[in-house]
N, C-alpha and C. Protein backbone atom coordinates (compact mmCIF):
# COMPACT_ATOMS: atom_id res chain seq x y z
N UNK A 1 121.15 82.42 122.82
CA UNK A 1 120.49 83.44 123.60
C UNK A 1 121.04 84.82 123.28
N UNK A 2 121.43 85.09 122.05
CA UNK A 2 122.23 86.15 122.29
C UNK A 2 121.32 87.08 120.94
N UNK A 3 121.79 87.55 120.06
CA UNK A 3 121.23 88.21 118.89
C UNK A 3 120.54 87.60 118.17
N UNK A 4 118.97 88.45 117.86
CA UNK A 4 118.23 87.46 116.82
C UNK A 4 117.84 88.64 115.96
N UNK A 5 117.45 88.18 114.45
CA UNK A 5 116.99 88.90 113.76
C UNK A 5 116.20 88.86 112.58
N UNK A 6 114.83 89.38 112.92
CA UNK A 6 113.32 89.22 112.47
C UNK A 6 112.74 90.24 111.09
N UNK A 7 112.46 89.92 110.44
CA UNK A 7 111.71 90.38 109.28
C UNK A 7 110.61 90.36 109.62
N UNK A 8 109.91 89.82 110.15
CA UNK A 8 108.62 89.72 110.04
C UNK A 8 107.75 88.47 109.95
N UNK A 9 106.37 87.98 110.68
CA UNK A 9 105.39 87.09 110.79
C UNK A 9 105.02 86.27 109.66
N UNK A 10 105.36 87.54 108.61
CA UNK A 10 105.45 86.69 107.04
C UNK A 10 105.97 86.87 106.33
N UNK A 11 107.16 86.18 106.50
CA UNK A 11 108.51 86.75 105.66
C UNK A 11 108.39 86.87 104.00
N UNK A 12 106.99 87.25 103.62
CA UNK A 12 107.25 88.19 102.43
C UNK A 12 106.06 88.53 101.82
N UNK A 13 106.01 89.58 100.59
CA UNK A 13 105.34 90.81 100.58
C UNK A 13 104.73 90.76 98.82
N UNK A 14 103.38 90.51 98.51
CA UNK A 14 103.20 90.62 97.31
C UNK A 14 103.22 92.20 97.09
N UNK A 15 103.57 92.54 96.11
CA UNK A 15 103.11 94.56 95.75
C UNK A 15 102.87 94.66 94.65
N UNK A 16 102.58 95.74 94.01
CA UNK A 16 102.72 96.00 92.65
C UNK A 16 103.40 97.03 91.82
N UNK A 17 103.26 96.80 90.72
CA UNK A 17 104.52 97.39 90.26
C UNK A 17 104.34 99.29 90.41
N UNK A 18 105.36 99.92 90.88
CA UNK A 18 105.44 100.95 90.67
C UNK A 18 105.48 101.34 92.36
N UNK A 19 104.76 100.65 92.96
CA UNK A 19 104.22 100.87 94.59
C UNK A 19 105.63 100.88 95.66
N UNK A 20 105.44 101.53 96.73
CA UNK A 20 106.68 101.54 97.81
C UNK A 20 105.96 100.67 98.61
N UNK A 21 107.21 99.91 98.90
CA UNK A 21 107.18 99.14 99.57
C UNK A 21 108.44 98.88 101.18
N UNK A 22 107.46 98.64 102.32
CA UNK A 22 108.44 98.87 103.53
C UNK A 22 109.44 97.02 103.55
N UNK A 23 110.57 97.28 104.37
CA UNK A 23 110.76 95.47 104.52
C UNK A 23 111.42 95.91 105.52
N UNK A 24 110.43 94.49 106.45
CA UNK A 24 110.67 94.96 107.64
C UNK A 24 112.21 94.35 108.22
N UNK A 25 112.37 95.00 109.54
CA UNK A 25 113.60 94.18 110.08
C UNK A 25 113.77 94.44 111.64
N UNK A 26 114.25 93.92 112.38
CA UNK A 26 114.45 94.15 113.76
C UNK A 26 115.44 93.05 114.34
N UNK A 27 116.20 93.59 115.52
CA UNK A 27 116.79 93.24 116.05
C UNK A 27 116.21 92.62 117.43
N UNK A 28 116.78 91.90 118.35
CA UNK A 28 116.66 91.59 120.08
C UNK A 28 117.69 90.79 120.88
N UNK A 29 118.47 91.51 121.44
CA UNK A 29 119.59 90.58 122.30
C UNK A 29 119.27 90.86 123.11
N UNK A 30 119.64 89.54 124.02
CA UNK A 30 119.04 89.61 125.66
C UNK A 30 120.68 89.80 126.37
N UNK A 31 121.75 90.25 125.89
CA UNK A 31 123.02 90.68 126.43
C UNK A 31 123.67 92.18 125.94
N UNK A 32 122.45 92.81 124.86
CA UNK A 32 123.02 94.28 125.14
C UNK A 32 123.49 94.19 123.23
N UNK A 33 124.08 95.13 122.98
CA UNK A 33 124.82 95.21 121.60
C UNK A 33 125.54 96.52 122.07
N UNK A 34 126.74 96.25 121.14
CA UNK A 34 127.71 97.37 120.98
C UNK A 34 128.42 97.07 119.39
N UNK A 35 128.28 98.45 119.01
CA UNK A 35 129.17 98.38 118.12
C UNK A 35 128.38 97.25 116.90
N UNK A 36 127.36 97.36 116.57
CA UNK A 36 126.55 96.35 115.91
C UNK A 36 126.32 96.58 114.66
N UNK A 37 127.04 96.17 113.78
CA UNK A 37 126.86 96.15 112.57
C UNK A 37 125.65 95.31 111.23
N UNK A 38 125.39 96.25 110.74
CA UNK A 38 124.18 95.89 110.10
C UNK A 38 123.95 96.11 108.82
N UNK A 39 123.31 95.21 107.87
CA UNK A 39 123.39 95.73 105.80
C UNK A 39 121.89 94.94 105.58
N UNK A 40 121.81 95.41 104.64
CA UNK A 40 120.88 94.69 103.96
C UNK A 40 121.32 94.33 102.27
N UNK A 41 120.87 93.26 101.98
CA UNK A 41 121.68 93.27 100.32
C UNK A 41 120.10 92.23 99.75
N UNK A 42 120.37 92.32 98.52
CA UNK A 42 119.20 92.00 97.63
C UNK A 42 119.89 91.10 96.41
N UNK A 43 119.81 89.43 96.38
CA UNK A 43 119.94 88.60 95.71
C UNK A 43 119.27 88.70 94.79
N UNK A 44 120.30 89.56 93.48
CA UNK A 44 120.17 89.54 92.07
C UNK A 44 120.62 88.01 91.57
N UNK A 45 119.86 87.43 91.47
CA UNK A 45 119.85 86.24 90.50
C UNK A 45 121.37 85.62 90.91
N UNK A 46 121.63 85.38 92.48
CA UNK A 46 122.92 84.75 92.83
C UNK A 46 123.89 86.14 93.19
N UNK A 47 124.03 87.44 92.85
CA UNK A 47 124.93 88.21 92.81
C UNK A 47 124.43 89.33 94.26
N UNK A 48 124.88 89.30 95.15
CA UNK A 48 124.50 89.90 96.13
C UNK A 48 124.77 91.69 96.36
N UNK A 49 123.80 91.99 95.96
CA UNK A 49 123.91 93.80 95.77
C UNK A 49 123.68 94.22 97.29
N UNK A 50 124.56 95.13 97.61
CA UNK A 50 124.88 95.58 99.14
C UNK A 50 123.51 96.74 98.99
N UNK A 51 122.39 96.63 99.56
CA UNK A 51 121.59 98.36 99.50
C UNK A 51 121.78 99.44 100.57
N UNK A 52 122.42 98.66 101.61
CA UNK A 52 122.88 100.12 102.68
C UNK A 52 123.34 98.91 103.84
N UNK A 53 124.24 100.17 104.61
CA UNK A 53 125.10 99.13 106.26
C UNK A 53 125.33 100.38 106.95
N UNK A 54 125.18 100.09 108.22
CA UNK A 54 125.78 100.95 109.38
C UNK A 54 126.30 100.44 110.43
N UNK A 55 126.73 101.08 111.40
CA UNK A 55 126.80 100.35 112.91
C UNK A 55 126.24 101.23 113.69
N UNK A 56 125.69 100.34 114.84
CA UNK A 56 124.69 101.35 115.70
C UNK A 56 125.83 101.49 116.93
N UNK A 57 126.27 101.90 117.52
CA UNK A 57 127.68 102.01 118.56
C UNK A 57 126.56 101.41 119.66
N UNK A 58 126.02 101.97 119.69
CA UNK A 58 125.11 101.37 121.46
C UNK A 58 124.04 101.08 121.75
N UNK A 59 123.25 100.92 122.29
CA UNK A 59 121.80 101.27 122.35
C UNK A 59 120.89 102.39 122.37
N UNK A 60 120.17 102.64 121.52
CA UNK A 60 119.40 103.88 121.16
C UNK A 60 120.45 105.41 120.72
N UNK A 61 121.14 104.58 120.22
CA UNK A 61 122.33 106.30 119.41
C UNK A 61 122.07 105.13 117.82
N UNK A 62 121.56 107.00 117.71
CA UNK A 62 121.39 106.41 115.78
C UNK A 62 122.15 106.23 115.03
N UNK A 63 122.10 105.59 113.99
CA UNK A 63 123.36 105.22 113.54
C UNK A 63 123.39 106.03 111.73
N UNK A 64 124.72 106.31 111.83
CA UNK A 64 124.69 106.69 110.46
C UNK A 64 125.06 106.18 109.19
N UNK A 65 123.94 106.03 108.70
CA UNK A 65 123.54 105.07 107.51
C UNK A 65 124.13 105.44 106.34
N UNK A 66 125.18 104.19 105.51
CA UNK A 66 125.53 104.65 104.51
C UNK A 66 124.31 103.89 103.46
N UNK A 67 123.83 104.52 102.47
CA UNK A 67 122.78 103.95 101.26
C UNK A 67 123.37 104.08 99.98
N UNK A 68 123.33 102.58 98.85
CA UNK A 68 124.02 102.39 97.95
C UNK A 68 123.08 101.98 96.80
N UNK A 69 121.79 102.45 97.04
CA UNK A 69 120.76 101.99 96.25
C UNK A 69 120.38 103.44 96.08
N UNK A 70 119.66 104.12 94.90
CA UNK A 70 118.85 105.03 94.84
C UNK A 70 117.62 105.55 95.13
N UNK A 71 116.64 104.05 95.44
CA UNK A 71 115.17 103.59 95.54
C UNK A 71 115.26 103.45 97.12
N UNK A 72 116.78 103.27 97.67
CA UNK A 72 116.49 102.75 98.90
C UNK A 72 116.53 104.42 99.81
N UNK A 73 115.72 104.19 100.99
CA UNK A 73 115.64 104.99 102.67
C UNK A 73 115.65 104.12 103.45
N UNK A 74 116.60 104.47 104.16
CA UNK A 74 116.51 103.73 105.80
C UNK A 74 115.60 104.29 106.48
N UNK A 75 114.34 103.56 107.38
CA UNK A 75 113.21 104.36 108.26
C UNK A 75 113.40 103.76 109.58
N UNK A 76 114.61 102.66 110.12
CA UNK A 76 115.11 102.28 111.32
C UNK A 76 114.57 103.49 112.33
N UNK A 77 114.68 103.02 113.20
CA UNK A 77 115.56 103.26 114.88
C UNK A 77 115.76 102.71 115.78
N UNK A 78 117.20 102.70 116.06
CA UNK A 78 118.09 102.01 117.23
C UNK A 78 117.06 101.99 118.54
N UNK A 79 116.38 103.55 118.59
CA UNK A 79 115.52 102.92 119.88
C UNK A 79 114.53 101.82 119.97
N UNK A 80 113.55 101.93 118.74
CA UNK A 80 113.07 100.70 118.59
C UNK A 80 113.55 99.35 118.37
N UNK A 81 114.80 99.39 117.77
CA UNK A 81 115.92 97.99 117.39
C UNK A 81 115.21 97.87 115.97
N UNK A 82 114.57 98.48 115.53
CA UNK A 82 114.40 98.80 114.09
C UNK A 82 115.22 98.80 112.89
N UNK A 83 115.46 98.36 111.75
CA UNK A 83 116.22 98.40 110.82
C UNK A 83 116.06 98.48 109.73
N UNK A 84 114.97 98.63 109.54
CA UNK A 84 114.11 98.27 107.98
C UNK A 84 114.12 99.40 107.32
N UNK A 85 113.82 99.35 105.97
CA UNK A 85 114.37 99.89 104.96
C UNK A 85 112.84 100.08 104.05
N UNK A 86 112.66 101.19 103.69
CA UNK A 86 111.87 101.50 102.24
C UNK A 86 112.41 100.94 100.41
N UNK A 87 111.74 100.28 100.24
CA UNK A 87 112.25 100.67 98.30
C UNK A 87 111.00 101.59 97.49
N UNK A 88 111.43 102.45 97.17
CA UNK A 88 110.57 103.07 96.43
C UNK A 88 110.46 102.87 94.95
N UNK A 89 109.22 102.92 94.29
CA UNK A 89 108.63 102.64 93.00
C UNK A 89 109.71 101.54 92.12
N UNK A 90 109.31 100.36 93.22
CA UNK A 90 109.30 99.15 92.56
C UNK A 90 109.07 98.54 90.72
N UNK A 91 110.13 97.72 90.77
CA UNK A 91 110.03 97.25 89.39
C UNK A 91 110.01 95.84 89.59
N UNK A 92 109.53 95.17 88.67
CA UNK A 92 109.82 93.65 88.50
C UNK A 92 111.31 93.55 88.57
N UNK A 93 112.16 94.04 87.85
CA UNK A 93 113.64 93.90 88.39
C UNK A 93 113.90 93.77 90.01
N UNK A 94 113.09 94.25 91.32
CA UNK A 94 113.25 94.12 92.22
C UNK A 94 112.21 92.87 93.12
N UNK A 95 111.91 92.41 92.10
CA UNK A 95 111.47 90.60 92.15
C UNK A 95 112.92 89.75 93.16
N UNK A 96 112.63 89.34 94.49
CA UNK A 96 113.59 88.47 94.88
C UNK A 96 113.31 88.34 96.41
N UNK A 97 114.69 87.99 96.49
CA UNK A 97 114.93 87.87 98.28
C UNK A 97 116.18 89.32 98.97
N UNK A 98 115.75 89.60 100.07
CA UNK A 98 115.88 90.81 100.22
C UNK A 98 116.99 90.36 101.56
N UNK A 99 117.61 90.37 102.29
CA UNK A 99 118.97 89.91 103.54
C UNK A 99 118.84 90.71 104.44
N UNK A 100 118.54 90.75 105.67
CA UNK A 100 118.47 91.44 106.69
C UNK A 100 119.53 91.32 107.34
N UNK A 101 120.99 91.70 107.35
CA UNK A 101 121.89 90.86 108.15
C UNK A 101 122.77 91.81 109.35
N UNK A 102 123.29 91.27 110.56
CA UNK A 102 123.39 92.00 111.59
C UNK A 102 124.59 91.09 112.60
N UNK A 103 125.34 91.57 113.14
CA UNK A 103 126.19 90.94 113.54
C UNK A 103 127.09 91.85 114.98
N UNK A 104 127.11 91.59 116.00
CA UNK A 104 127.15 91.85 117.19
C UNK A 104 128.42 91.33 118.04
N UNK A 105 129.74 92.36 117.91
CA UNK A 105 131.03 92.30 118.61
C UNK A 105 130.80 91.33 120.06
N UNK A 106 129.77 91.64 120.85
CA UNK A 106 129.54 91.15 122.24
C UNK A 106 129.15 89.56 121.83
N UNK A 107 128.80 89.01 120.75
CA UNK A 107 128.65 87.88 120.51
C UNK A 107 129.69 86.90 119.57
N UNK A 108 130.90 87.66 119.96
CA UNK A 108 131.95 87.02 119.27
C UNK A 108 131.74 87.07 117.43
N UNK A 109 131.25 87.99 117.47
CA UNK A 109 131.20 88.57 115.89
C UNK A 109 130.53 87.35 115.30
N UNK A 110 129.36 86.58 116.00
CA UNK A 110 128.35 85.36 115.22
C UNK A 110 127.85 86.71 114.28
N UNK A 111 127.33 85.80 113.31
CA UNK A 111 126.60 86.47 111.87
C UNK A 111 124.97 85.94 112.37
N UNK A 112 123.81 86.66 112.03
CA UNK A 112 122.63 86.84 112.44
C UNK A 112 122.00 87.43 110.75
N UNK A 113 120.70 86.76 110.36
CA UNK A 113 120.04 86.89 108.74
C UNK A 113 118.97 86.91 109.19
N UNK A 114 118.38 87.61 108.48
CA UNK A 114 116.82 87.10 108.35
C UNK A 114 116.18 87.51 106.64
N UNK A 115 115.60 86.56 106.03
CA UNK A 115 115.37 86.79 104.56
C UNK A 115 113.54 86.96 104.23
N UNK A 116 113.60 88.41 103.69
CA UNK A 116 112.40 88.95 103.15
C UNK A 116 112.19 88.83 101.68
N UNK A 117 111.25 88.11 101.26
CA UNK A 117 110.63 87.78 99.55
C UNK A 117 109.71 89.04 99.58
N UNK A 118 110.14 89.79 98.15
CA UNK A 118 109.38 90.50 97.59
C UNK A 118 108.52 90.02 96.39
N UNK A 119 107.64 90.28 95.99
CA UNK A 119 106.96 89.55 94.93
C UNK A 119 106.38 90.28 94.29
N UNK A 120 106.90 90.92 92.72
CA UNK A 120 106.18 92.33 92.08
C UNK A 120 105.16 91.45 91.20
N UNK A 121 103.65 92.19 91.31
CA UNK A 121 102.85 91.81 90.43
C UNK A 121 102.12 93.04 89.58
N UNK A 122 101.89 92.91 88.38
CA UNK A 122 100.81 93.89 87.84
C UNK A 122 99.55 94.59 88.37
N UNK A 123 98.79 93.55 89.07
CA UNK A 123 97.87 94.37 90.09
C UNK A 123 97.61 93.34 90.94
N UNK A 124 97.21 93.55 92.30
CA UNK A 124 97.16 92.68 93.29
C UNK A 124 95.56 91.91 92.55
N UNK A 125 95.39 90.65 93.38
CA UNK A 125 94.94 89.57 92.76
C UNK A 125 93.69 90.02 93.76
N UNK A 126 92.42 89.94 93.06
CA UNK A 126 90.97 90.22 93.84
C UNK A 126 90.64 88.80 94.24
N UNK A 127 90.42 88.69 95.69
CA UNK A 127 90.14 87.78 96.49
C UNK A 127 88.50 87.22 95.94
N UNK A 128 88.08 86.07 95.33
CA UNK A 128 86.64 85.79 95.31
C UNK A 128 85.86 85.46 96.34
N UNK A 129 85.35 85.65 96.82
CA UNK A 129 84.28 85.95 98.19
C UNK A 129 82.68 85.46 97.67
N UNK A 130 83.09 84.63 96.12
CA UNK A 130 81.66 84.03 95.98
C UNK A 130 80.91 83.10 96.77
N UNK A 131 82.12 82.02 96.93
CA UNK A 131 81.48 81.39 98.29
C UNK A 131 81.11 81.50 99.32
N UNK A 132 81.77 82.21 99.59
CA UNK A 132 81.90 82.89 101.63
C UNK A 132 80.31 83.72 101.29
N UNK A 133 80.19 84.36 100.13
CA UNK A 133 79.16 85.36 100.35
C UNK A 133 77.72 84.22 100.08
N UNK A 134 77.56 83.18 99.67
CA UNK A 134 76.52 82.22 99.31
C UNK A 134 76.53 81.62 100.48
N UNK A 135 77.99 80.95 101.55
CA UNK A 135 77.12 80.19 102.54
C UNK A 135 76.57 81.66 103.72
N UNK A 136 76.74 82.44 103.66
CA UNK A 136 76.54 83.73 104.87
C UNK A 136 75.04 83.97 104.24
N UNK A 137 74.70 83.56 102.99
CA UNK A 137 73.66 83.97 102.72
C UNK A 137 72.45 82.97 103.18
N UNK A 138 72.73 81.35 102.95
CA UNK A 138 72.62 80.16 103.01
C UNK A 138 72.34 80.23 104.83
N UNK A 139 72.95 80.63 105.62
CA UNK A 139 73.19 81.02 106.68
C UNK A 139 72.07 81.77 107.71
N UNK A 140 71.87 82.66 106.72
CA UNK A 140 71.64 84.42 107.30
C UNK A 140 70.00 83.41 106.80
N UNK A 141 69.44 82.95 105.87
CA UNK A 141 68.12 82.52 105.74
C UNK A 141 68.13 81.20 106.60
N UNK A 142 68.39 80.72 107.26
CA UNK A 142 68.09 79.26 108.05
C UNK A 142 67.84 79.82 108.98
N UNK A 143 68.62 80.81 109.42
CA UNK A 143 68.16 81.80 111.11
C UNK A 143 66.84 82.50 110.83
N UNK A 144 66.90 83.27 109.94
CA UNK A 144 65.53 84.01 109.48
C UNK A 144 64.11 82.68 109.75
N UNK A 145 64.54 82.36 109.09
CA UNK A 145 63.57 80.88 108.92
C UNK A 145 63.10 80.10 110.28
N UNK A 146 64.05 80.18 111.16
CA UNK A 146 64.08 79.14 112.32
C UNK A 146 63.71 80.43 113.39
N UNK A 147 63.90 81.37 113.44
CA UNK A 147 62.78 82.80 113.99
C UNK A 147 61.56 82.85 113.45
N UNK A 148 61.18 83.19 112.52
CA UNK A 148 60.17 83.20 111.86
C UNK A 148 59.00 81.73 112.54
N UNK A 149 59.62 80.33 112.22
CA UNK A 149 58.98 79.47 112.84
C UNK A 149 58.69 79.58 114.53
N UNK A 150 59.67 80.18 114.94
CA UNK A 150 59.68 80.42 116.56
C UNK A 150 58.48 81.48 116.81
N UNK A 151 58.25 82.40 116.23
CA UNK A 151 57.28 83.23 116.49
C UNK A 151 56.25 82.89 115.95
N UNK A 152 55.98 82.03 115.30
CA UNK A 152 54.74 81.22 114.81
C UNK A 152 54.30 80.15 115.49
N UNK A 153 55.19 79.25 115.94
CA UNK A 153 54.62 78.80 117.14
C UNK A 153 54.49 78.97 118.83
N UNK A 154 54.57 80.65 118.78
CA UNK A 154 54.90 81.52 120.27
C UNK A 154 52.88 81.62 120.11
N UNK A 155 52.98 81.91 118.75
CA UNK A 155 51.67 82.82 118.42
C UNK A 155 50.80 81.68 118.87
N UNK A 156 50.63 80.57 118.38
CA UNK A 156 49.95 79.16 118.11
C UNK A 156 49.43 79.09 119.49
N UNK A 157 50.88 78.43 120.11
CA UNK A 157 50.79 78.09 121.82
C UNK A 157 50.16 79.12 122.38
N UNK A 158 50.01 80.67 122.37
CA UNK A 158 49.48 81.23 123.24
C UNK A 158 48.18 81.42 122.90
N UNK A 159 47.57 81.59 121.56
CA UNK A 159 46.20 81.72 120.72
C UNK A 159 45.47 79.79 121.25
N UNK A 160 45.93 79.03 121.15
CA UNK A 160 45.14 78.21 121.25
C UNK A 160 44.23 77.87 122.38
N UNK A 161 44.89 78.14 123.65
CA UNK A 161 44.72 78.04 125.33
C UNK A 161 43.33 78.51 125.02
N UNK A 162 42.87 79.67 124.88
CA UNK A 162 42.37 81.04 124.88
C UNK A 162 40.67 80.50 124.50
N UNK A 163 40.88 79.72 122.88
CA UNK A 163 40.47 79.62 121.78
C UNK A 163 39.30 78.18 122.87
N UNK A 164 40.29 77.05 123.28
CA UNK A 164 39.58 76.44 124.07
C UNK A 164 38.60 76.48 125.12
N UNK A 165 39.05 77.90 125.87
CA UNK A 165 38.50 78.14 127.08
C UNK A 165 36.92 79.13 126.48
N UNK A 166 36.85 79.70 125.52
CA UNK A 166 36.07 80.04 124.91
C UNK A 166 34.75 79.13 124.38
N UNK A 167 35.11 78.02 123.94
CA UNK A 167 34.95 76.81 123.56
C UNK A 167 33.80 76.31 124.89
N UNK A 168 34.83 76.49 125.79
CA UNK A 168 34.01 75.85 127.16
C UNK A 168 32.89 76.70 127.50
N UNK A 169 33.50 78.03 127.45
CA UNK A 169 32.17 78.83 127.91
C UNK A 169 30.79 78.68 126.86
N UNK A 170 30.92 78.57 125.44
CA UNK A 170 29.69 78.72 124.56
C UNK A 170 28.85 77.10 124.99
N UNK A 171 29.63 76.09 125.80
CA UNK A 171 28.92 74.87 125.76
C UNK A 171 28.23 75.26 127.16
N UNK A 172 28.91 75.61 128.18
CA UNK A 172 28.13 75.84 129.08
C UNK A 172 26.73 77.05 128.88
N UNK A 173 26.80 77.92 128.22
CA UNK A 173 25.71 78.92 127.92
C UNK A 173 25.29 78.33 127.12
N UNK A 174 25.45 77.03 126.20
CA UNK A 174 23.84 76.99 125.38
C UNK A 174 23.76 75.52 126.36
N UNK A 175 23.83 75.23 127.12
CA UNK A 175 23.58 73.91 128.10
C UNK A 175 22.15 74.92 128.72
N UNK A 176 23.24 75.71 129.20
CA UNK A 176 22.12 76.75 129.87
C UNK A 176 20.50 77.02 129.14
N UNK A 177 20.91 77.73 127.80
CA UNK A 177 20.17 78.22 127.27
C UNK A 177 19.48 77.53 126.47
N UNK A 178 19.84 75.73 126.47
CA UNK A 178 18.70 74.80 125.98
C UNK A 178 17.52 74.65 126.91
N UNK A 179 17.90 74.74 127.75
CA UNK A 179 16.49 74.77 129.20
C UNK A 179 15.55 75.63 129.15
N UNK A 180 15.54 76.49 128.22
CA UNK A 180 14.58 77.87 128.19
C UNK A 180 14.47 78.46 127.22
N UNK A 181 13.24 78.81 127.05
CA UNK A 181 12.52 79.33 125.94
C UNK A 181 13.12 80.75 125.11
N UNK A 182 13.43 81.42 126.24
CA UNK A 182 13.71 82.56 125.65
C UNK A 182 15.11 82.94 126.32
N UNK A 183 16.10 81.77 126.43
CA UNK A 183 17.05 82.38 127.04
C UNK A 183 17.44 82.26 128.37
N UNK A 184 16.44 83.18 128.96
CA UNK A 184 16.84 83.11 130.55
C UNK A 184 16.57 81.79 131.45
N UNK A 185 16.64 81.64 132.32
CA UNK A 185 16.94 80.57 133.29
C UNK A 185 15.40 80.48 134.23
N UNK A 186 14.74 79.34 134.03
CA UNK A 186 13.68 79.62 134.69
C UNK A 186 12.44 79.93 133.80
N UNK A 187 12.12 80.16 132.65
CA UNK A 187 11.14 81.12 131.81
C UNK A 187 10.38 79.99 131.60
N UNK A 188 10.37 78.24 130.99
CA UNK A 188 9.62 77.55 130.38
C UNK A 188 8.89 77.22 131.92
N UNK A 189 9.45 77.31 133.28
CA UNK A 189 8.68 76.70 134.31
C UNK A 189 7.75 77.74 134.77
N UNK A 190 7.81 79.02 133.81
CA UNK A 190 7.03 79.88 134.21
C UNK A 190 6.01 79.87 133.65
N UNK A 191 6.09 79.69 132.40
CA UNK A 191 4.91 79.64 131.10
C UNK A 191 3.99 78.23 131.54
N UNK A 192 4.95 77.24 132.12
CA UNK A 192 4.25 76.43 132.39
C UNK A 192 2.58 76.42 133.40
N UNK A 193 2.96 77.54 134.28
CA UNK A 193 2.44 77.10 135.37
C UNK A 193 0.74 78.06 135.40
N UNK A 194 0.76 79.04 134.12
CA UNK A 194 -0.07 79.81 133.77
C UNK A 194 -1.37 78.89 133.16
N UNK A 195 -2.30 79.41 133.30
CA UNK A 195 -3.45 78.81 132.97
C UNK A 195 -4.28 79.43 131.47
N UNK A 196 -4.26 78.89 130.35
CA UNK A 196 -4.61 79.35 129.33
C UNK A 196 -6.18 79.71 129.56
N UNK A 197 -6.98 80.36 129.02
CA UNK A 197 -8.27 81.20 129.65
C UNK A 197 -9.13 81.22 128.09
């Protein structure tokens, strides 16, 4: 329960060459720090290169940073519990694992790490999105399609009702209008009843 110390969600960082790059670091004790000493060093192929150390005396008093790298800046702060460090214009020589390390008098001088992978590449690697972009497409037309049918049979169901009742009326008017000569209702019982001369 005492000092922990975090790099980060994903302890490491593709870049490319020439690019600055941040690495992160942070501290959290749930009993306070004093007098807290802190480095970072960079595993050359087994040989551990010191890139900067300080001690922070207390909480939120900044600490003054000694730096033993040329590429390196400290961008910490004690108020944040911040510790992390810049390298600027990266080389494949700075291909490795990077030591976050921190160590806290109030905790009986335990030692506390946390390890950041850098990974220099020539140019970052373009993600293919051929698939993702074929099923979204695959996708995006089944909905089109399954609307399209929906409003075709909105159209259907409401046109047909209509179409029937229409239907009914032309049977009843020529029912009607078979009874009579000319249409109206009544006309053949009229013609009938006349006396040719």
């Amino acid at each position: 329960d005492g000092l922990e110390v975090i790099t980060d969600k994903v302890p490491y960082l593709e870049a490319t060459n020439g690019s600055t790059v941040l690495l992160p670091c942070t501290y959290a004790s749930c009993i306070g720090i004093r007098d807290l000493y802190f480095n970072w060093h960079f595993n050359d192929n087994g040989t551990m290169l010191k890139l900067c150390d300080a001690v922070i005396r207390k909480e939120s008093v900044e600490p003054s940073v000694s730096v033993f790298h040329d590429r390196v800046e400290f961008v910490g702060s004690s108020k944040n519990s911040n510790i992390s460090i810049l390298l600027w214009n990266i080389t494949f020589q700075d291909e490795g694992d990077y030591i976050c390390f921190a160590r806290n008098p109030k905790e009986k001088d335990r030692n506390h790490s946390a390890t950041y992978t850098l990974l220099v590449v020539d140019q970052l690697k373009e993600i293919d999105n051929t698939l993702t972009t074929i099923i979204v497409s695959v996708v995006g037309m089944l909905i089109g399609c399954l609307v399209l049918f929906m409003v075709v049979k909105a159209l259907i169901v409401n046109f047909m009702p209509k179409k029937e009742d229409k239907n009914k009326d032309c049977l009843v008017s020529s029912t009607a209008a078979d009874n009579t000569e000319d249409g109206c209702s009544g006309a053949k019982a009229s013609n009938k009843g006349k006396a040719k001369v």
